[in-house]
Protein backbone atom coordinates (compact mmCIF):
# COMPACT_ATOMS: atom_id res chain seq x y z
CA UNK A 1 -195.43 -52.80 -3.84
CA UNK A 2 -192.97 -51.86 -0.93
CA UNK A 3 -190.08 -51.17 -4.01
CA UNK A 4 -192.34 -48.43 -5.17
CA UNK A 5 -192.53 -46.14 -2.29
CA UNK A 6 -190.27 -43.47 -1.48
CA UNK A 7 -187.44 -43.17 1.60
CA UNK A 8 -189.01 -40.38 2.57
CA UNK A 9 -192.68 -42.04 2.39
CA UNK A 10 -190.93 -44.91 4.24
CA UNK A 11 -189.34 -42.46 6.67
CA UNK A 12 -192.89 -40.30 7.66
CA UNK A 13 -195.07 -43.93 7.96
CA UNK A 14 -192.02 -45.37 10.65
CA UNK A 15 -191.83 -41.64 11.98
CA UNK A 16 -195.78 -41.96 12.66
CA UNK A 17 -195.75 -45.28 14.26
CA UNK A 18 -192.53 -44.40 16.42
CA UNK A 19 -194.86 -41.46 18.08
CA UNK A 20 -197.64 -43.45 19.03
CA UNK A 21 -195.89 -46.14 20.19
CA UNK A 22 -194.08 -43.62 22.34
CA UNK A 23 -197.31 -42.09 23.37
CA UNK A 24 -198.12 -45.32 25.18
CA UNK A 25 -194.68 -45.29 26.92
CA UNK A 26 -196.06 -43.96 30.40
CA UNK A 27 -198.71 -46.55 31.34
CA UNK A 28 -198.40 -47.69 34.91
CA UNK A 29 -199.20 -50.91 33.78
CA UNK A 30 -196.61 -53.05 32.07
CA UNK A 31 -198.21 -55.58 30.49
CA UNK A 32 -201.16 -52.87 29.08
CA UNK A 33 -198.26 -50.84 27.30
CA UNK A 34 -196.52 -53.97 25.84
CA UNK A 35 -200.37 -55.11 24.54
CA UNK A 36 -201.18 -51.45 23.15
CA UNK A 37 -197.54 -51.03 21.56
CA UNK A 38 -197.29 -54.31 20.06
CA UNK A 39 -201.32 -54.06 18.56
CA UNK A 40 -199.85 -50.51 17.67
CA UNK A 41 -196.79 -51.87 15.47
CA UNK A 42 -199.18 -54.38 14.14
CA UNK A 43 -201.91 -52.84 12.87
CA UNK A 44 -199.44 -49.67 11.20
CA UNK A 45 -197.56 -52.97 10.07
CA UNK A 46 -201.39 -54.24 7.92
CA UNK A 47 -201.84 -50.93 6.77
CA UNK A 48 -198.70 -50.39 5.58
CA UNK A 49 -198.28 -53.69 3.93
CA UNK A 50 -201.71 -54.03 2.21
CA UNK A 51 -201.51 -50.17 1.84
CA UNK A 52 -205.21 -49.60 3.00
CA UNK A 53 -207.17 -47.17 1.18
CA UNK A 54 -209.33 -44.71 2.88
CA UNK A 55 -212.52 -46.09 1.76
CA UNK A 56 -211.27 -49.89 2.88
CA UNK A 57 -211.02 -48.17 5.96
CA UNK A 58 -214.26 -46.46 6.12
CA UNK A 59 -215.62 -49.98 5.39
CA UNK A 60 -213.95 -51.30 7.99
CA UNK A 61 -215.06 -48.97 10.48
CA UNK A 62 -218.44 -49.50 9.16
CA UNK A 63 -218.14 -53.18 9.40
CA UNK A 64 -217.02 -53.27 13.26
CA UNK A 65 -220.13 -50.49 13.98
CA UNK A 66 -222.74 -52.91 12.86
CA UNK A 67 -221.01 -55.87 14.88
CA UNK A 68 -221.30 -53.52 17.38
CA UNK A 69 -225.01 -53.09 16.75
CA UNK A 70 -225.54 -56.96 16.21
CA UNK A 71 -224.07 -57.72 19.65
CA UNK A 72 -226.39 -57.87 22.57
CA UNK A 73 -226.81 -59.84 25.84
CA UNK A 74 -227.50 -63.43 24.24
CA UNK A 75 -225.96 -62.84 21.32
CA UNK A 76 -222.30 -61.46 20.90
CA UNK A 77 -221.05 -60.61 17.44
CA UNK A 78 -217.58 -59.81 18.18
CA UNK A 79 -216.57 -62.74 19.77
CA UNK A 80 -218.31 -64.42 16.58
CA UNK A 81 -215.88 -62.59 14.48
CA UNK A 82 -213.00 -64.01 16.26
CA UNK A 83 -213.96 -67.07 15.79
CA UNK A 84 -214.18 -67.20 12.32
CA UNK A 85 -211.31 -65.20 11.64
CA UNK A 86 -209.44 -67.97 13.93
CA UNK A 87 -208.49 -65.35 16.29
CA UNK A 88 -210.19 -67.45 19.22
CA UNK A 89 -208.61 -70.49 18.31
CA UNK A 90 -205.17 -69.12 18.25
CA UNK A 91 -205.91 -67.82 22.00
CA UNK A 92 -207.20 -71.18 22.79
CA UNK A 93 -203.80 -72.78 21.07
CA UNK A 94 -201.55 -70.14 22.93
CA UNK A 95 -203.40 -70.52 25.91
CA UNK A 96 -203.63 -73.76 26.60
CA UNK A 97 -200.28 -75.57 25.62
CA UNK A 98 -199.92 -79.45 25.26
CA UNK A 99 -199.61 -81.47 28.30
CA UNK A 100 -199.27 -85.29 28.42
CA UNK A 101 -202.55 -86.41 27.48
CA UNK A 102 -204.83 -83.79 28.74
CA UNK A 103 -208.14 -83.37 27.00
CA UNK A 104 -207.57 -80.49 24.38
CA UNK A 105 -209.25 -77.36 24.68
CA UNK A 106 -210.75 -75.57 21.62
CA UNK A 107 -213.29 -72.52 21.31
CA UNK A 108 -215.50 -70.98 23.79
CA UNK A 109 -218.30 -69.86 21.28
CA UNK A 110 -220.98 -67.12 21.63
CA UNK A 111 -223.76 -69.39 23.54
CA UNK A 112 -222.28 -70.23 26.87
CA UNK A 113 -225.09 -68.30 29.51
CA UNK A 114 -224.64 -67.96 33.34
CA UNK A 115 -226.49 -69.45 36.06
CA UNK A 116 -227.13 -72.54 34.10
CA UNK A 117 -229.53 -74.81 36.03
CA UNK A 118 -228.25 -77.62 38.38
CA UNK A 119 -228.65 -81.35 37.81
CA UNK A 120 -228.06 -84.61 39.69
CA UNK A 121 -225.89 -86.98 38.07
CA UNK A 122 -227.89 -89.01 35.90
CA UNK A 123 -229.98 -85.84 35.51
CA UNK A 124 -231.48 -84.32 32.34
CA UNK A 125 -229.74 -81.36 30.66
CA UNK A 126 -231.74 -81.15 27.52
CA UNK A 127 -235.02 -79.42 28.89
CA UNK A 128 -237.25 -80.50 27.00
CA UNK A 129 -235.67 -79.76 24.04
CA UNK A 130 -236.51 -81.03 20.51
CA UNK A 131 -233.92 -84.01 19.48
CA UNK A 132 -232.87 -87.76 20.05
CA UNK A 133 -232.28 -87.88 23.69
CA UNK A 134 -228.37 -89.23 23.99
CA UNK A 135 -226.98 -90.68 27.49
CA UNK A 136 -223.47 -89.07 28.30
CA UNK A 137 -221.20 -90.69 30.23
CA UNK A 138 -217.28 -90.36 31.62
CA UNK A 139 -214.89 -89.65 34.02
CA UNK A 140 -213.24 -86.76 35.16
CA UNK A 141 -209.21 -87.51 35.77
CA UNK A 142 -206.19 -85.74 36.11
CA UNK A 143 -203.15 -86.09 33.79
CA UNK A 144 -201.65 -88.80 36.97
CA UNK A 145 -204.75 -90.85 36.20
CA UNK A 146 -206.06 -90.00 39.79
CA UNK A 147 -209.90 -89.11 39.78
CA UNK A 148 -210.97 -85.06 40.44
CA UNK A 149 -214.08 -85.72 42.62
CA UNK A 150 -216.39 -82.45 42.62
CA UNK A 151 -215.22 -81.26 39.75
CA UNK A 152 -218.03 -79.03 38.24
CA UNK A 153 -218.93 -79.79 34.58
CA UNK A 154 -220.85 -77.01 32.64
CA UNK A 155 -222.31 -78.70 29.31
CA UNK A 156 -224.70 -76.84 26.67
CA UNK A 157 -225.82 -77.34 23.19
CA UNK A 158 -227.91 -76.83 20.42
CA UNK A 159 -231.27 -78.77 19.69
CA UNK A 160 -231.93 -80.90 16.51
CA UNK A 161 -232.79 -77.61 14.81
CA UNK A 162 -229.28 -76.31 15.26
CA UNK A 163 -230.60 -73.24 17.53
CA UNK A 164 -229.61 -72.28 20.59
CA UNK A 165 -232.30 -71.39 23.43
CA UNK A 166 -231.01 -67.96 23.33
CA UNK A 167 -231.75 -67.53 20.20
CA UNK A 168 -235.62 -68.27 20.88
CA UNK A 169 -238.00 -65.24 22.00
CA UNK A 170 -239.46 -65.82 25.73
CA UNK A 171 -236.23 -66.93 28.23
CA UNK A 172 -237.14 -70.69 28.09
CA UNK A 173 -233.81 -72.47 29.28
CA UNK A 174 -232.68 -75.99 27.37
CA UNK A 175 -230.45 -77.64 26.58
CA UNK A 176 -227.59 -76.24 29.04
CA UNK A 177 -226.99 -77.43 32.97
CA UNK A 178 -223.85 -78.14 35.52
CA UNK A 179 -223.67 -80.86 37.85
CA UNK A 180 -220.45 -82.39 39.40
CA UNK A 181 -217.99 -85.26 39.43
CA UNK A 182 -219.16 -87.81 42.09
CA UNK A 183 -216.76 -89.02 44.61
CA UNK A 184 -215.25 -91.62 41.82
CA UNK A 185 -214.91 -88.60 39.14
CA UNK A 186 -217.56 -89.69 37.22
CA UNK A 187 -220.52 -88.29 35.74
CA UNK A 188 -223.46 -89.18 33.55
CA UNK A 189 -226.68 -87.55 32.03
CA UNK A 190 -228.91 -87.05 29.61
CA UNK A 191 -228.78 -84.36 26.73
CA UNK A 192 -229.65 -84.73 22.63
CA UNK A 193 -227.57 -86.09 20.13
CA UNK A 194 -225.83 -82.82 18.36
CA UNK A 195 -226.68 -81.59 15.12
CA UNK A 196 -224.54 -79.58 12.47
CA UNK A 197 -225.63 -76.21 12.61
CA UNK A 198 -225.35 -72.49 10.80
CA UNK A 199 -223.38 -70.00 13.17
CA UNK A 200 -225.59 -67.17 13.70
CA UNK A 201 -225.19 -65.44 10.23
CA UNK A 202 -227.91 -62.75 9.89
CA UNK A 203 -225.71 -60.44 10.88
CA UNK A 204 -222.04 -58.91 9.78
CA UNK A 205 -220.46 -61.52 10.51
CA UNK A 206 -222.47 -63.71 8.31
CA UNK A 207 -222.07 -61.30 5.48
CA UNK A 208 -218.61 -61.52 5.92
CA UNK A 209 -218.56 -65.00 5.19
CA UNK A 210 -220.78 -64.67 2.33
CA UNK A 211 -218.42 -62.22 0.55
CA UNK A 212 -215.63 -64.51 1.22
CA UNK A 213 -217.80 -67.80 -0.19
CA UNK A 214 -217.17 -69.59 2.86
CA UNK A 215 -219.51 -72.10 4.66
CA UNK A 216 -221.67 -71.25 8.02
CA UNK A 217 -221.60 -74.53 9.29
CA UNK A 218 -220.30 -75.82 12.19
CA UNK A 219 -219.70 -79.79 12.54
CA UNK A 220 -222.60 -81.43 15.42
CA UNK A 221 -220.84 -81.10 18.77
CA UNK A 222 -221.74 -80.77 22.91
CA UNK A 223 -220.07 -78.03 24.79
CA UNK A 224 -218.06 -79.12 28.16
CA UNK A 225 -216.34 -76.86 30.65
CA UNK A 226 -214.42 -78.44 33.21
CA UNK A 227 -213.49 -76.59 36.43
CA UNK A 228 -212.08 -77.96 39.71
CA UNK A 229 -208.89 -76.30 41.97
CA UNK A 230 -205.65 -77.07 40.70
CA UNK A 231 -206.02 -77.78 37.36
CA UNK A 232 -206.52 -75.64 34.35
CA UNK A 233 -209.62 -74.85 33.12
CA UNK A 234 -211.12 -76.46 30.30
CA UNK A 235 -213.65 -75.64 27.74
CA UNK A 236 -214.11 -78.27 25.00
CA UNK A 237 -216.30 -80.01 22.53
CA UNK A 238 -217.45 -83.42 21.99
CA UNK A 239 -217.77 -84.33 18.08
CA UNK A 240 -219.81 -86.61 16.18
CA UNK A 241 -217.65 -89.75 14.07
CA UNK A 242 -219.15 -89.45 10.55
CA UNK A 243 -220.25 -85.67 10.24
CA UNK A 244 -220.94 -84.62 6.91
CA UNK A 245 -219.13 -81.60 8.11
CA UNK A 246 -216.23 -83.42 9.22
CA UNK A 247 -215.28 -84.42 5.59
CA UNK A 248 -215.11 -80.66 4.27
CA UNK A 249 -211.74 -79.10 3.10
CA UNK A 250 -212.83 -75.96 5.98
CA UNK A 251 -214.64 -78.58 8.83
CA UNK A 252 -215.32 -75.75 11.46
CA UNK A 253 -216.55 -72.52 10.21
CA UNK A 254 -214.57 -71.36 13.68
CA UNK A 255 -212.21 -73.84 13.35
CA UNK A 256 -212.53 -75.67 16.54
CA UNK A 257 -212.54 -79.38 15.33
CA UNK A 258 -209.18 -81.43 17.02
CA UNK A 259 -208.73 -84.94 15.76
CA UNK A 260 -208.59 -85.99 19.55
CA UNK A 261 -212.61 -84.20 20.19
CA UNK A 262 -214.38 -86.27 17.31
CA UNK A 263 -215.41 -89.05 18.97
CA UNK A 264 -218.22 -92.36 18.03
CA UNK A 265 -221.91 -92.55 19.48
CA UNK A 266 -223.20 -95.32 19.77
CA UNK A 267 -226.91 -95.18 18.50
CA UNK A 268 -229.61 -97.32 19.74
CA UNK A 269 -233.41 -98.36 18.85
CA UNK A 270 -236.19 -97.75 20.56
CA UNK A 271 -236.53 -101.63 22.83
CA UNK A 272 -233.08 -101.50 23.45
CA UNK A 273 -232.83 -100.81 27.47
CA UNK A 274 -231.42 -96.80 28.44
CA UNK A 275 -228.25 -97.55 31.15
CA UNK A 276 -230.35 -96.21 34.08
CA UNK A 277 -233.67 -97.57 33.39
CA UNK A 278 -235.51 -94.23 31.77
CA UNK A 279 -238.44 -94.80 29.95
CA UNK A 280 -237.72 -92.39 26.16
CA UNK A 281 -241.90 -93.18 25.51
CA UNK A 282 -240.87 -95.47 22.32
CA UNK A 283 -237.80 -93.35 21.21
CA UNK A 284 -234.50 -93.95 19.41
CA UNK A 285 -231.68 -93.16 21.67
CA UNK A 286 -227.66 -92.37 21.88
CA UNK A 287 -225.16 -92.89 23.84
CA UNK A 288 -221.04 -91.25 24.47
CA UNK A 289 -218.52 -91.99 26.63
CA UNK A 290 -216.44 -88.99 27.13
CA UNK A 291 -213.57 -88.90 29.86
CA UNK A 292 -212.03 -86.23 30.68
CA UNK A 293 -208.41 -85.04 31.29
CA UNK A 294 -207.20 -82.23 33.26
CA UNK A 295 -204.12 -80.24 33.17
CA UNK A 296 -202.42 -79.18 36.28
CA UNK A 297 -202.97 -75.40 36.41
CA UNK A 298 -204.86 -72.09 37.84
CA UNK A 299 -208.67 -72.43 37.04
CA UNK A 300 -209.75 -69.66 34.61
CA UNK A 301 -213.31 -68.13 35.32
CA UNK A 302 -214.26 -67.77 31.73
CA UNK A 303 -218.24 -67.65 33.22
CA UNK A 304 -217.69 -63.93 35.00
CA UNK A 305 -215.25 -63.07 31.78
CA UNK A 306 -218.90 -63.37 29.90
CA UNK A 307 -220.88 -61.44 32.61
């Protein structure tokens, strides 16, 4: 398509982008103008290369209004977007380069809340929420193999009908907490065994995937941040060995699965003794162990980033 357009079509579209590039040339702060010229050359570079019509645009525009519309305080559409578009996985990759064996990182997601409530080791995360209770165990190390006592774990994660409790009516709090590493570096509690679950696709960003014929799913998984001074912050996943999900040409409708994060839980029946002597009332039960890497780095406060 480039072959068919003109020098001097060529010459006014470069003429264009030189201007607004150069409008940008007088902000105070350098790495602001390098962000807004580069998106600048970018974004002329899409247009120009797909050569957008005005009513793709319009749709655009249209699109990004109702993911405006669709975002609110528990539930944020853009940063949905990214992650199916792979944009938040990319920042996660550039972000968070490989290091020895540290744990790998992978996406954020929408769901992560503040002021999550504090338990005990050995404590229950899951709130009363609806699933197979699961007992989660590990230690928290650095990449010298020395233990990071203190170090504050936030974990949170769907119940056994793939929701979120933010995406209930009425403020009830499950299935998220924090506690810390104990003097050793370990940690243990008790949460649900993950389910598979839809992203949130009611919205734009579900329609967008429609159109596009891909799946909403997202492979069974637990949420872990790790934070603790000196090392790099971590926000991670735990996956489930043997997924359905986990089989699929496209695992991760977000694309967060790493070959490192799926991991096997062990299941167990209902007479089988829980490690710290909890009575489940006659329930089925599962158990991880998960340890825990850390990368030698500034800690990155990705809880006041969400405030």
């Amino acid at each position: 398509m480039a072959d068919q357009i003109s020098p001097e079509q060529t010459a006014r579209e470069e003429d264009l982008i030189a201007q607004v590039v150069q409008s940008f040339e007088n902000t105070p702060d350098e790495r602001m103008k390098y962000l807004l010229q580069e998106l600048v050359k970018h974004v002329h570079s899409y247009v120009r290369t797909v050569r957008l019509t005005e009513a793709e645009w319009n749709t655009a525009i249209e699109f990004l209004t109702r993911v405006g519309h669709a975002t609110t305080r528990h539930r944020q559409e853009f940063v949905l977007l990214s992650d199916v578009l792979g944009v938040s996985m990319q920042t996660v990759a550039v972000n968070n380069e490989v290091y020895g064996n540290a744990t790998e990182a992978t996406v954020f997601g929408p769901f992560f809340v503040n002021g999550a409530p504090l338990i005990e080791n050995g404590g229950d995360m899951s709130g009363g929420a609806p699933g197979e209770p699961a007992w989660v165990e590990g230690t928290i190390r650095g990449a010298d193999g020395e233990p990071v006592p203190g170090a504050r774990i936030e974990v949170w994660e769907a119940d056994a009908e793939g929701f979120y409790d933010v995406q209930h009516e009425g403020g009830r709090v499950y299935g998220r907490a924090h506690l810390f590493a104990d003097e050793e570096g370990e940690f243990r509690f008790w949460g649900i065994f993950p389910t598979p679950y839809a992203i949130a696709d009611d919205g734009p960003v579900g329609d967008l995937l429609t159109a596009t014929e891909r799946s909403p799913y997202r492979p069974a998984h637990l949420h872990f941040m790790v934070t603790a001074p000196g090392y790099r912050t971590l926000v991670t996943h735990v996956f489930v060995r043997g997924d359905e999900h986990l089989g699929k040409a496209t695992k991760d409708a977000v694309f967060g699965v790493k070959d490192s994060l799926i991991y096997d839980w062990s299941r167990h029946s209902a007479d089988e003794p829980t490690p710290d002597g909890r009575d489940l009332q006659g329930k089925p039960w599962a158990g991880l162990h998960f340890d825990v890497v850390l990368a030698p780095g500034q800690a990155v406060d990705y809880a006041a980033l969400m405030e």
